[in-house]
C-alpha atoms as a PDB file:
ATOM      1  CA  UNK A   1       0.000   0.000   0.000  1.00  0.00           C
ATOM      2  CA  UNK A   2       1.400   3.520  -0.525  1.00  0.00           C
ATOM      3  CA  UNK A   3       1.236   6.438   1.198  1.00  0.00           C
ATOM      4  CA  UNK A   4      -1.769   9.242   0.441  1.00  0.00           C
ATOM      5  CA  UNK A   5      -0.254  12.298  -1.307  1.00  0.00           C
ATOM      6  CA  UNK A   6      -1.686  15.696  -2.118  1.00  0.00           C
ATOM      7  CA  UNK A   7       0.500  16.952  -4.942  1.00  0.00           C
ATOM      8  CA  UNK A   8       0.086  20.497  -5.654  1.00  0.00           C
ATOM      9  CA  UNK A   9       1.679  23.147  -8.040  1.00  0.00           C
ATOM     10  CA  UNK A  10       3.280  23.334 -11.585  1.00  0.00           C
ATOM     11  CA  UNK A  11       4.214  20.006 -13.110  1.00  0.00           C
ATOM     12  CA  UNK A  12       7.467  20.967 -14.242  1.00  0.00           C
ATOM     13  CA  UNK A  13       8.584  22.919 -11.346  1.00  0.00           C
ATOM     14  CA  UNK A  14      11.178  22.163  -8.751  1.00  0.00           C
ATOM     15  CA  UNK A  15       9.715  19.454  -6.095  1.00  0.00           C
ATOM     16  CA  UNK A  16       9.417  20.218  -2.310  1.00  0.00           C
ATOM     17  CA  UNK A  17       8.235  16.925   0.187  1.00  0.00           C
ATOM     18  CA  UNK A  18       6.505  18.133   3.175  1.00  0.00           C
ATOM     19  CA  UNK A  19       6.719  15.751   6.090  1.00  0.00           C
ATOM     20  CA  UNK A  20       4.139  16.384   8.917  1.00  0.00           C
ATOM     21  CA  UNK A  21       3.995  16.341  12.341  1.00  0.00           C
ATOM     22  CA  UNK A  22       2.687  13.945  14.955  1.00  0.00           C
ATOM     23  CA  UNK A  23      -1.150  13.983  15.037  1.00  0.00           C
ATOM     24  CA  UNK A  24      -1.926  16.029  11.965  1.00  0.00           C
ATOM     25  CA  UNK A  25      -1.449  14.779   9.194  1.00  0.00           C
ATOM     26  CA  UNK A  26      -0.440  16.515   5.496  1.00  0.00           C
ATOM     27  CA  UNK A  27      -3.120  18.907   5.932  1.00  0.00           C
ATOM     28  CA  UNK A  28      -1.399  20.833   8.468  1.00  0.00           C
ATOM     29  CA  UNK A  29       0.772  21.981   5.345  1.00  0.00           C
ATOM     30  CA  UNK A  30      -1.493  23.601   3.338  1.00  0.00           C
ATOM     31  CA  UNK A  31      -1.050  27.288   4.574  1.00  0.00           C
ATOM     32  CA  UNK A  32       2.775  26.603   3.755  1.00  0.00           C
ATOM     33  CA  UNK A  33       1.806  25.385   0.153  1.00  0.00           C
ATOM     34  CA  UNK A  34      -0.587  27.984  -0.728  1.00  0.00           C
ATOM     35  CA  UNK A  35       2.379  30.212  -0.471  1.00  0.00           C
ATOM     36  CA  UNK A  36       4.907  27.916  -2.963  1.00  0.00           C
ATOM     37  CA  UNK A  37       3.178  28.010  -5.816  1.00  0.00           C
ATOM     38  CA  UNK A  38       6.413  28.494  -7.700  1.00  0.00           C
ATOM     39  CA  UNK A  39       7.117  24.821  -6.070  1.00  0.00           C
ATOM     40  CA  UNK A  40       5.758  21.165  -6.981  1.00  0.00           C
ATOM     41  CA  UNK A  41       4.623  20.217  -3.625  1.00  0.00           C
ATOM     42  CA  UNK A  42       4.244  16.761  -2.514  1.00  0.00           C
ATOM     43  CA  UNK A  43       2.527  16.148   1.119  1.00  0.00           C
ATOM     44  CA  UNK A  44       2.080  12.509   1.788  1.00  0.00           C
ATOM     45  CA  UNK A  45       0.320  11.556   4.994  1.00  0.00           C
ATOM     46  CA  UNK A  46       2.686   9.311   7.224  1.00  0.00           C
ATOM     47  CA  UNK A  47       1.949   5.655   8.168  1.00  0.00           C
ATOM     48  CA  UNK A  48      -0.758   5.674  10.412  1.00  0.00           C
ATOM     49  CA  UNK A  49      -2.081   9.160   9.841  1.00  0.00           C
ATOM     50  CA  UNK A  50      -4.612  10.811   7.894  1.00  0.00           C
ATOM     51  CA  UNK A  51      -5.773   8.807   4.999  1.00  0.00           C
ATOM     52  CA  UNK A  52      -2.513   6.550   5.485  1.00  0.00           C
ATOM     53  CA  UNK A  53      -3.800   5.270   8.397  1.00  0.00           C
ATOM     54  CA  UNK A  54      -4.574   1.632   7.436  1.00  0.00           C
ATOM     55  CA  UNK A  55      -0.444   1.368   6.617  1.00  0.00           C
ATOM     56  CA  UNK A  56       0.752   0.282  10.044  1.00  0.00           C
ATOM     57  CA  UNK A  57       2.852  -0.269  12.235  1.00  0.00           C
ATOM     58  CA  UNK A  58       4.178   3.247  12.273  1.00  0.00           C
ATOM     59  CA  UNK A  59       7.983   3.478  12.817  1.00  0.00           C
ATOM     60  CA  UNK A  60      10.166   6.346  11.652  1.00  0.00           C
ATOM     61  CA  UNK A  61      12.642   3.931   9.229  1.00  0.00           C
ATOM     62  CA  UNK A  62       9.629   2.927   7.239  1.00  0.00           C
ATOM     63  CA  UNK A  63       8.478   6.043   7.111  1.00  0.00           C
ATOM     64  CA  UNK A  64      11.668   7.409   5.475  1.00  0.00           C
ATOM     65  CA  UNK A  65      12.192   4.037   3.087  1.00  0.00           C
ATOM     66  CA  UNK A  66       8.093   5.120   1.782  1.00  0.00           C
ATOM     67  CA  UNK A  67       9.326   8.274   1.338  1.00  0.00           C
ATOM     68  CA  UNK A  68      12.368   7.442  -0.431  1.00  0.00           C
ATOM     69  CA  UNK A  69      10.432   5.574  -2.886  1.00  0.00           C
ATOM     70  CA  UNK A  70       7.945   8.206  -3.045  1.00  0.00           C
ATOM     71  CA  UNK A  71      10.162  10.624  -4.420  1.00  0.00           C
ATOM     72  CA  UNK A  72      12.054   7.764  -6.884  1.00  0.00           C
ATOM     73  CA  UNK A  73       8.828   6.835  -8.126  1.00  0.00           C
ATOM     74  CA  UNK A  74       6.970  10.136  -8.999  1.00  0.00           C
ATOM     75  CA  UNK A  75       9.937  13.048  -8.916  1.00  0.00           C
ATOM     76  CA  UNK A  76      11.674  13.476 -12.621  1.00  0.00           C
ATOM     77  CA  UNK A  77      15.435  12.844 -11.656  1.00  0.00           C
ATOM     78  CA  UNK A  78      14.834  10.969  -8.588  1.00  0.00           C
ATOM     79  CA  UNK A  79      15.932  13.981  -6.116  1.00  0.00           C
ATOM     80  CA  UNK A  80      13.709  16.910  -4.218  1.00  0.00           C
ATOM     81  CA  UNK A  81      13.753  19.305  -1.751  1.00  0.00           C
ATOM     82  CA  UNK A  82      12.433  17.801   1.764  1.00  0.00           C
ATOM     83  CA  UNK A  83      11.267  19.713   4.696  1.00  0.00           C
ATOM     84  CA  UNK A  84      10.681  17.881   7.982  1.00  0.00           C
ATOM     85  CA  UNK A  85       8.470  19.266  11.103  1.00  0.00           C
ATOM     86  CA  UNK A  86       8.344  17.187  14.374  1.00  0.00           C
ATOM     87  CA  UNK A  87       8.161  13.811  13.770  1.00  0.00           C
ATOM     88  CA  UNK A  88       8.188  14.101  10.093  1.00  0.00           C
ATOM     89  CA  UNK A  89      11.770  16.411  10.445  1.00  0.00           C
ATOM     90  CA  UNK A  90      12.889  12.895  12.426  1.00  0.00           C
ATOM     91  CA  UNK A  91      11.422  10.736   9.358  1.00  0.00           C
ATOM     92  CA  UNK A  92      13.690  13.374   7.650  1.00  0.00           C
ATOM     93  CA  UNK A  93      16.839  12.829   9.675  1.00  0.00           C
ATOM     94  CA  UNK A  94      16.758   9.268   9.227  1.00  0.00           C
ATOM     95  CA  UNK A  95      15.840   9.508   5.245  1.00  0.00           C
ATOM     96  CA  UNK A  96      19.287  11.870   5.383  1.00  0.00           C
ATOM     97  CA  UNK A  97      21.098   8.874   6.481  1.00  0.00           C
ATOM     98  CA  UNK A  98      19.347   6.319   4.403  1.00  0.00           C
ATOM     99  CA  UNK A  99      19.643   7.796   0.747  1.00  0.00           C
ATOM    100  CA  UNK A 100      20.711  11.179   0.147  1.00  0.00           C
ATOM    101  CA  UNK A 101      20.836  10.878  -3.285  1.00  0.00           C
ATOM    102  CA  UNK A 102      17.288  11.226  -2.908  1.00  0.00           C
ATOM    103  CA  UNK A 103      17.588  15.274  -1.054  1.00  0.00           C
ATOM    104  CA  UNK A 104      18.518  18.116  -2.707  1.00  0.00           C
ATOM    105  CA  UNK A 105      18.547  20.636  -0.642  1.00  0.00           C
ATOM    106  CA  UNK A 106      16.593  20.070   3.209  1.00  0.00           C
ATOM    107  CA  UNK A 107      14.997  22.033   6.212  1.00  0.00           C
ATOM    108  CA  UNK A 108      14.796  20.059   9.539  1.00  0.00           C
ATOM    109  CA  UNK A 109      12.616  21.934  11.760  1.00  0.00           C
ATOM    110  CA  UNK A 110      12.133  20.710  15.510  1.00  0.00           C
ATOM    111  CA  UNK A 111      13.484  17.153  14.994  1.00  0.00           C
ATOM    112  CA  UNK A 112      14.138  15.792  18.880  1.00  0.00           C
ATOM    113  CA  UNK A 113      16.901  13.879  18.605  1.00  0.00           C
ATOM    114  CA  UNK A 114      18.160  13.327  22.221  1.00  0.00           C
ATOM    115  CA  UNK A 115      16.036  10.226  23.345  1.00  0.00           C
ATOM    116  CA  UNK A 116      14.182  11.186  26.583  1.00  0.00           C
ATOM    117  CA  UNK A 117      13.873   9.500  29.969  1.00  0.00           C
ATOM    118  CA  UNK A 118      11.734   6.574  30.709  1.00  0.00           C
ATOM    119  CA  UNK A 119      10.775   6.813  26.455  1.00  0.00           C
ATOM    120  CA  UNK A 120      10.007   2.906  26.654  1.00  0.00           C
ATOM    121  CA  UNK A 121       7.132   3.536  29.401  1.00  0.00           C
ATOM    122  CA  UNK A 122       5.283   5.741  26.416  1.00  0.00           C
ATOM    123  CA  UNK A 123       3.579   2.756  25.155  1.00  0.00           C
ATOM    124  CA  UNK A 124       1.958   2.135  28.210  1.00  0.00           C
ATOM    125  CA  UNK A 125       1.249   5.889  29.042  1.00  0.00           C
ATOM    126  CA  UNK A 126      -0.874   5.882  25.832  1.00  0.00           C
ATOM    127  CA  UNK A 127      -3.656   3.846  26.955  1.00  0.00           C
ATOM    128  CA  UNK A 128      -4.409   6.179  29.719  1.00  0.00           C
ATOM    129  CA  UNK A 129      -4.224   9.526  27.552  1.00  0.00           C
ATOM    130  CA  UNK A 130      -6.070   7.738  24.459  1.00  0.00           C
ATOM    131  CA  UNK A 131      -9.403   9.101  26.173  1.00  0.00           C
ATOM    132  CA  UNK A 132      -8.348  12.597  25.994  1.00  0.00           C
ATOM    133  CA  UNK A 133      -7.516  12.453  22.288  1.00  0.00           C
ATOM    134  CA  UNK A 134     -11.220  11.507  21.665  1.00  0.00           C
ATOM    135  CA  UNK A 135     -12.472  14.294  24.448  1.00  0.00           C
ATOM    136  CA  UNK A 136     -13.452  17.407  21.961  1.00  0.00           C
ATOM    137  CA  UNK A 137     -12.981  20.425  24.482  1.00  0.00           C
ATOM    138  CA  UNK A 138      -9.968  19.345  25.704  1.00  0.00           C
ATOM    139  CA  UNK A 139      -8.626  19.137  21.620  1.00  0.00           C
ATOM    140  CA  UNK A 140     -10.019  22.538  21.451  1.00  0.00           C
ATOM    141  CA  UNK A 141      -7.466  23.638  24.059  1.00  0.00           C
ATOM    142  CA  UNK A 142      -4.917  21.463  22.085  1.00  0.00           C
ATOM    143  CA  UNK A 143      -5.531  23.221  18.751  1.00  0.00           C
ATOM    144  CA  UNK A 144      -4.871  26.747  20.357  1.00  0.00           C
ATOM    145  CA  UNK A 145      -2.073  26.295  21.950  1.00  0.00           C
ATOM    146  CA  UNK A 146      -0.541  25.037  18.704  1.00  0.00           C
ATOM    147  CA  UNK A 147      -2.253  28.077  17.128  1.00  0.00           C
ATOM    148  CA  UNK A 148      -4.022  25.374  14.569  1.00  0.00           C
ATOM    149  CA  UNK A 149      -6.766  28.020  12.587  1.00  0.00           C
ATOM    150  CA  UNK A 150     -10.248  27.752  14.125  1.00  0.00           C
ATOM    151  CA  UNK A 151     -11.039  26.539  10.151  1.00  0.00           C
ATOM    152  CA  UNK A 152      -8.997  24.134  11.018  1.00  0.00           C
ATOM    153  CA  UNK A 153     -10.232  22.123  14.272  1.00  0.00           C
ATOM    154  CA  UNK A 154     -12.287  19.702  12.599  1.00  0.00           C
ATOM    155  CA  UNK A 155     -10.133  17.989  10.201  1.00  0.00           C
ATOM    156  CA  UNK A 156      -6.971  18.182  13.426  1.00  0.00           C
ATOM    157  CA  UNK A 157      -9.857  16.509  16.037  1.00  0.00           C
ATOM    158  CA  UNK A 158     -10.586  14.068  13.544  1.00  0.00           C
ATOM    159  CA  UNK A 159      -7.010  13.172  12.730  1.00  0.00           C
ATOM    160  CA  UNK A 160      -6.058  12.785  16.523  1.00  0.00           C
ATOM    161  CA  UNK A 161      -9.260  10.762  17.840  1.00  0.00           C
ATOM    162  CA  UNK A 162      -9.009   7.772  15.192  1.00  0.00           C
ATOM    163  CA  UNK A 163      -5.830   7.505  16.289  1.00  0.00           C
ATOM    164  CA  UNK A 164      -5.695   3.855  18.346  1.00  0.00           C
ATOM    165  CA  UNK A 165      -4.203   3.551  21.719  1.00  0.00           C
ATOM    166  CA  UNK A 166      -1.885   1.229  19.506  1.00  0.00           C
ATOM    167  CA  UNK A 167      -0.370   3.683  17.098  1.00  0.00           C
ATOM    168  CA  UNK A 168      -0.740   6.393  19.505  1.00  0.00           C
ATOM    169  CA  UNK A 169       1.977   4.208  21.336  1.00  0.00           C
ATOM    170  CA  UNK A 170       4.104   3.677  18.238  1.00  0.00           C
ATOM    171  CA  UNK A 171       3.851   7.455  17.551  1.00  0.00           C
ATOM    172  CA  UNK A 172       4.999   8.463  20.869  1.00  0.00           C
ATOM    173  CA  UNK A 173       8.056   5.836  21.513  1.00  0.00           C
ATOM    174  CA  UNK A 174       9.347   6.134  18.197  1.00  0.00           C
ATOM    175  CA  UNK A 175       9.360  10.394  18.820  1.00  0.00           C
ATOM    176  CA  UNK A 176      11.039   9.957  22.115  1.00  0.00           C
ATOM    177  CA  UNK A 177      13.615   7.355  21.396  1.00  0.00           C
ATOM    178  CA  UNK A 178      15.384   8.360  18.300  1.00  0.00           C
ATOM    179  CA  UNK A 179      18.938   9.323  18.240  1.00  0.00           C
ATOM    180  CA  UNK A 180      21.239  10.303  15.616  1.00  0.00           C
ATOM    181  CA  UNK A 181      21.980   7.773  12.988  1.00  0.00           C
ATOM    182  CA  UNK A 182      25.653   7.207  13.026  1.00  0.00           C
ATOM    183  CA  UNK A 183      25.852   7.339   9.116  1.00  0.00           C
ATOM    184  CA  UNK A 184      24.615  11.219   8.952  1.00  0.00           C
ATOM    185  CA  UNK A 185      28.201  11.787   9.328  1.00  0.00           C
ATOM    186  CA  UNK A 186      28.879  11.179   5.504  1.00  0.00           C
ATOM    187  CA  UNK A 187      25.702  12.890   4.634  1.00  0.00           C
ATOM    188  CA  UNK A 188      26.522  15.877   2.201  1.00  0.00           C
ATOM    189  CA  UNK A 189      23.192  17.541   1.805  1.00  0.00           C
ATOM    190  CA  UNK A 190      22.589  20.988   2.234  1.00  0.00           C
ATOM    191  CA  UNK A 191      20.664  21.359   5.259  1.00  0.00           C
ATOM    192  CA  UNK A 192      19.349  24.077   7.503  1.00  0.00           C
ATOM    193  CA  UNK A 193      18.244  22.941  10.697  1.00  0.00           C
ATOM    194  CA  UNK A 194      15.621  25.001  12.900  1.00  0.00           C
ATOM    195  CA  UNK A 195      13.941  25.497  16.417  1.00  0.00           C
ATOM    196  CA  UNK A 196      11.682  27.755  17.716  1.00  0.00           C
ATOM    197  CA  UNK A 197      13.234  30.193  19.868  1.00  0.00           C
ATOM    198  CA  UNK A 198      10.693  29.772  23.256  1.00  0.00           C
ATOM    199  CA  UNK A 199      11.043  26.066  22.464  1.00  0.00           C
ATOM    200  CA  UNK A 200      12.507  23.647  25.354  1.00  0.00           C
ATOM    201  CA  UNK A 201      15.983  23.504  25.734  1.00  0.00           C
ATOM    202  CA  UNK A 202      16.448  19.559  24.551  1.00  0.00           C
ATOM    203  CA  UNK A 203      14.796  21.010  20.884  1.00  0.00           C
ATOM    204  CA  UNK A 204      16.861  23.506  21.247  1.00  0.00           C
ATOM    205  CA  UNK A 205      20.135  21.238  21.734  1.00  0.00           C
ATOM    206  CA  UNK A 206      19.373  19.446  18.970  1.00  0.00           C
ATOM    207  CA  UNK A 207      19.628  21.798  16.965  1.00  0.00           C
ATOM    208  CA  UNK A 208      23.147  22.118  18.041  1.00  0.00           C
ATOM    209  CA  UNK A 209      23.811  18.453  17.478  1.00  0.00           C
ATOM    210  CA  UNK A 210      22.505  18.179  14.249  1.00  0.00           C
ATOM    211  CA  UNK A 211      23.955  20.936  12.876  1.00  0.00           C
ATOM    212  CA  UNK A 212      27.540  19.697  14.381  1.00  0.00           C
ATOM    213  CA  UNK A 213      26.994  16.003  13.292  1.00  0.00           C
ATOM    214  CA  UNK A 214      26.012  16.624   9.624  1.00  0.00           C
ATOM    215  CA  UNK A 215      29.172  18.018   7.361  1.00  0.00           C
ATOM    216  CA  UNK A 216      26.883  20.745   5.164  1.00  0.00           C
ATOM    217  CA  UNK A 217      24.472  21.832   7.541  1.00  0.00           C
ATOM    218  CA  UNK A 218      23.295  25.267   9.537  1.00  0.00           C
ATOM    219  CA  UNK A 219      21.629  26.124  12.489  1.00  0.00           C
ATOM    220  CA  UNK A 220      19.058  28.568  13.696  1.00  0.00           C
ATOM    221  CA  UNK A 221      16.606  29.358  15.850  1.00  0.00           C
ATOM    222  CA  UNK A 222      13.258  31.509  14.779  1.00  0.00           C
ATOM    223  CA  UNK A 223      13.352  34.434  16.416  1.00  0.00           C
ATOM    224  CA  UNK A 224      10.259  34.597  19.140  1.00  0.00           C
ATOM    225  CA  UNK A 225       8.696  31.432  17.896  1.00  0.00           C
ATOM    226  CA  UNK A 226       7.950  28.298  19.777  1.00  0.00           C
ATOM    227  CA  UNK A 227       6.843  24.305  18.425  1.00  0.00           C
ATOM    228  CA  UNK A 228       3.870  25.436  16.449  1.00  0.00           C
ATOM    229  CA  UNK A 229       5.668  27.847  14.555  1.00  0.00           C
ATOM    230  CA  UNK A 230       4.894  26.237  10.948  1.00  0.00           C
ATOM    231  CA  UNK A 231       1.144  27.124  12.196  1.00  0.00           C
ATOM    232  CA  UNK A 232       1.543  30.523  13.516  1.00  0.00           C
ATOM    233  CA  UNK A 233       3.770  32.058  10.822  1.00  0.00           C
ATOM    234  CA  UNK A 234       3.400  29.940   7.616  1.00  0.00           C
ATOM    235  CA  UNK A 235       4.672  33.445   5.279  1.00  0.00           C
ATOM    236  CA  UNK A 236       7.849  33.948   7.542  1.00  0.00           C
ATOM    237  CA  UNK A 237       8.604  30.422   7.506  1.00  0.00           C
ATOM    238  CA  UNK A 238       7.832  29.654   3.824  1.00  0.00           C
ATOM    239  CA  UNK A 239       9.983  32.774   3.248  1.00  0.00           C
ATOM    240  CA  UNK A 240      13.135  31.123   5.195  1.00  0.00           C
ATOM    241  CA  UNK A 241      12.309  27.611   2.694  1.00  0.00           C
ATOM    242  CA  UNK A 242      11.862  29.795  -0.462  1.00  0.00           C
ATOM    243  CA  UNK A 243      15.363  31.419   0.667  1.00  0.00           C
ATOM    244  CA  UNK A 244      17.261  28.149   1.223  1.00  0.00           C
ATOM    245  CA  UNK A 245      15.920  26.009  -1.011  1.00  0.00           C
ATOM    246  CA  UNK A 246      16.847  28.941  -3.611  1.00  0.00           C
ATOM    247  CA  UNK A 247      20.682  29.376  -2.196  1.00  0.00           C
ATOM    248  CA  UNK A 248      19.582  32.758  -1.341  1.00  0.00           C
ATOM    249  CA  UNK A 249      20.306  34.506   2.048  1.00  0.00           C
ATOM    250  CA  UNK A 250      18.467  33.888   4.424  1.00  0.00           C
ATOM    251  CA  UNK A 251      16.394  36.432   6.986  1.00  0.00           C
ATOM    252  CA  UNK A 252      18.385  37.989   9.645  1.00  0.00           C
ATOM    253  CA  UNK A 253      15.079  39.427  11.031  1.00  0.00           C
ATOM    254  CA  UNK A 254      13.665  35.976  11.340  1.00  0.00           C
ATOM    255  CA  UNK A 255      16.655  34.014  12.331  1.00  0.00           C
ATOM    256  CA  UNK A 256      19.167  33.470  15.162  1.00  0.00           C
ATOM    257  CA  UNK A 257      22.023  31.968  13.427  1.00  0.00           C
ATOM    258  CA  UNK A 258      24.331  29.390  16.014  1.00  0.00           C
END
């Protein structure tokens, strides 16, 4: 089975590969997309989300060999731009280290890759917050704090509450176990690695290891922004892709270079 896709933009144009986050699923792009029309844009929905939700068991590998093939099977030349958010910038990180040949040029934005504390209990944990993903007012809270549009809600609460206390699991232990793969050392890609500013300080580190472990790669922090930044500000943050992607320079007014 193979992933859903919304594909977007002139035929002929360069191709950009939107991963999404954890929960969402591609829609949570489409702000971000209106604004690269100038850009093929291919959003697939990851295993277990969305309309890919029958493809199970979620696990970030797969996730980046489906997305290699993805981009072999319907990019001309084989090779696109890839931005990551969340769990899809880890799906991003690991597809770095898998087959580069497949990334041009790449944006890794809020990728966790310091494995938290107790990450194995996150399995369990899920079967007691599972409720709360199906509970609509406390999703409404949810949605604002990750400044998802009102317009929005519907399409987020039904993404997160068909979510089973089994994937939910998957999801979460994946997110907080991964660690750097060891061959991202040899990876040569162009890549600009970001954070929210107001984000926690382990995001925040790994921006710092990133951008140290991989040879071609920068790092920055978004000036007054926090996790949900991609929702918040899509023009800004389109503006910093448009720039990279482009090999143009990038915002000092948005940016914190490190």
């Amino acid at each position: 089975m193979e992933l859903f896709v919304r594909d977007s933009g002139p035929p002929g144009a360069s191709t950009v590969v939107l991963l999404h986050g954890g929960g969402p699923s591609g829609w949570m792009w489409d702000r971000c997309t209106a604004l690269m029309d100038d850009f093929r844009c291919l959003v697939p929905d990851l295993p277990e989300h969305g309309r890919s939700r029958k493809i199970k068991p979620f696990t970030i590998v797969d996730s980046a060999r489906r997305v290699k093939e993805l981009i072999q099977s319907r990019v001309p030349g084989g090779r696109a731009h890839l931005v990551g958010h969340s769990l899809g910038a880890q799906v991003l990180v690991a597809l770095l280290a898998m087959a580069p040949e497949v990334v041009d040029r790449a944006v890794v934005s809020s990728a966790l890759v310091r494995p938290l504390p107790l990450a194995g209990l996150l399995s369990g944990i899920s079967r007691a917050v599972l409720p709360l993903t199906r509970n609509r007012p406390f999703q409404k809270l949810q949605a604002r704090a990750f400044h998802i549009p009102e317009s929005d809600f519907e399409i987020y609460y039904d993404d997160v509450r068909k979510f089973s206390s089994g994937a939910l699991g998957r999801v979460l232990a994946e997110n907080s176990s991964f660690r750097l793969p060891p061959e991202l050392q040899n990876t040569a890609v162009p890549t600009l690695v970001l954070a929210g500013e107001k984000e926690l300080g382990v995001m925040r580190r790994s921006v710092r290891d990133l951008a140290a472990t991989l040879p071609n790669a920068r790092g920055c922090l978004i000036r007054g922004a926090g996790h949900a930044f991609v929702f918040e500000h899509p023009g800004p943050f389109t503006g910093i892709l448009r720039a990279w992607f482009n090999g143009q320079p990038l915002p000092e007014a948005t940016l914190i270079f490190l």
